[in-house]
Protein backbone atom coordinates (compact mmCIF):
# COMPACT_ATOMS: atom_id res chain seq x y z
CA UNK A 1 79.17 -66.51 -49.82
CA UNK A 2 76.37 -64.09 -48.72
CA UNK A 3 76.74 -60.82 -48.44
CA UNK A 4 74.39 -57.84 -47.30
CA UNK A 5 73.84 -55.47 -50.67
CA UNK A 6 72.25 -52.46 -48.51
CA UNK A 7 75.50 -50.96 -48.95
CA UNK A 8 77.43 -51.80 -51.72
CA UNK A 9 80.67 -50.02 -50.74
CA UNK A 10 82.98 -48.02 -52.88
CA UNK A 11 82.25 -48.27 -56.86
CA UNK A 12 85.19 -49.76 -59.35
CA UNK A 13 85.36 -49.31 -63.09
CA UNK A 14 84.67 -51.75 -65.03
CA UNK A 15 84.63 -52.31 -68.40
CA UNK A 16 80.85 -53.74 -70.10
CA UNK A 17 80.08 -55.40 -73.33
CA UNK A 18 76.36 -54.21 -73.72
CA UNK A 19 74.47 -54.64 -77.10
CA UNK A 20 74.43 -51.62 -79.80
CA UNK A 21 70.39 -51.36 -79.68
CA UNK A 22 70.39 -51.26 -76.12
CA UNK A 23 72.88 -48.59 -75.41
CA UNK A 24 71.50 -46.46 -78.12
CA UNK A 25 68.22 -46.42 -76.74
CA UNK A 26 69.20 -46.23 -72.84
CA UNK A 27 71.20 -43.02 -74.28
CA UNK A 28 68.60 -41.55 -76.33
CA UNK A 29 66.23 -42.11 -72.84
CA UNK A 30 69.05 -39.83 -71.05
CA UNK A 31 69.42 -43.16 -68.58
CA UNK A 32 72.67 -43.25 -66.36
CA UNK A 33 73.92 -46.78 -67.85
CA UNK A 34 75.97 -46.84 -64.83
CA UNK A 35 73.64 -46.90 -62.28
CA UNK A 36 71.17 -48.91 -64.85
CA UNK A 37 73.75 -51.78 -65.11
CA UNK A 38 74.40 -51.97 -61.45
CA UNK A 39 70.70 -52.19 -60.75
CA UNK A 40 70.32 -54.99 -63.34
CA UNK A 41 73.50 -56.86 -61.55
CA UNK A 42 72.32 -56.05 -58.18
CA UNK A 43 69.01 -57.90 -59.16
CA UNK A 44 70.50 -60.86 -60.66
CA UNK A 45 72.47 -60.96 -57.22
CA UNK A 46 69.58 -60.96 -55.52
CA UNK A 47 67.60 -63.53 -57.31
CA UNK A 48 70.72 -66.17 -57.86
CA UNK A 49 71.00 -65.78 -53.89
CA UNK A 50 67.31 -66.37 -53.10
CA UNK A 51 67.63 -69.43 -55.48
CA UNK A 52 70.91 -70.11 -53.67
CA UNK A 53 69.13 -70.42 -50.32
CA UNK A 54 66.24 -71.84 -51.50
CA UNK A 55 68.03 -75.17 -52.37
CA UNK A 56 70.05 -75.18 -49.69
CA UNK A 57 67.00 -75.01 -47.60
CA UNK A 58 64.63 -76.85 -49.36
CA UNK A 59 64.74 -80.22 -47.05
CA UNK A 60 63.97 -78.12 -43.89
CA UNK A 61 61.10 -76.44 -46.11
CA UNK A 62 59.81 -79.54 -47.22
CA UNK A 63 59.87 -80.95 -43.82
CA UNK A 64 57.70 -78.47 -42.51
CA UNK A 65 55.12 -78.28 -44.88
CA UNK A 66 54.97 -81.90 -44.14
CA UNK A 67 54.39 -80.97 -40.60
CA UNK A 68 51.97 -78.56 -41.56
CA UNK A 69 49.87 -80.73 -44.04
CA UNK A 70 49.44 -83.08 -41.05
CA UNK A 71 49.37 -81.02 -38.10
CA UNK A 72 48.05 -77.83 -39.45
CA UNK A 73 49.69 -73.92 -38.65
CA UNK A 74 50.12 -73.87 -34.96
CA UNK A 75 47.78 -70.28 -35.41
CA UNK A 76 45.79 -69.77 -37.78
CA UNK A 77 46.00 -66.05 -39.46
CA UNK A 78 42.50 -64.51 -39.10
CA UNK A 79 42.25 -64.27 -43.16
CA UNK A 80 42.71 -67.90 -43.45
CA UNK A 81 38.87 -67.78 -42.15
CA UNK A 82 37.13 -71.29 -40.08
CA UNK A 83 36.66 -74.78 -41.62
């Protein structure tokens, strides 16, 4: 299931198991571990579902870049420069 993560919605409690070291030193840095842990989640989140869609989508991405590799890009961007 996908869901958007531009607004995460109400905060729960939750309880962490976090190594010694690192707390100590994300406390002696002042750091919200909070809002630290929820920004580590939120980018494991994000890069499980970009793996996520990537596999599910990799035959249609194969496909065309098959297409491409023997038709070419349809335009070609300016930066690609002429052959």
């Amino acid at each position: 299931m996908h869901i958007s993560l531009d607004n995460p919605g109400k905060r729960q409690p939750i309880n962490l198991t976090i190594g010694e070291n690192i707390l100590k030193e994300a406390k002696r840095l002042k750091l919200n571990t909070s809002k630290a842990a929820e920004a580590g989640i939120l980018e494991a989140v994000r890069l499980e579902q970009e793996r996520q869609w990537k596999e599910e989508n990799a035959k249609a991405i194969n496909a065309y870049n098959c297409e491409v590799s023997k038709r070419g890009v349809l335009l070609k961007p300016s930066w690609l420069g002429e052959e």
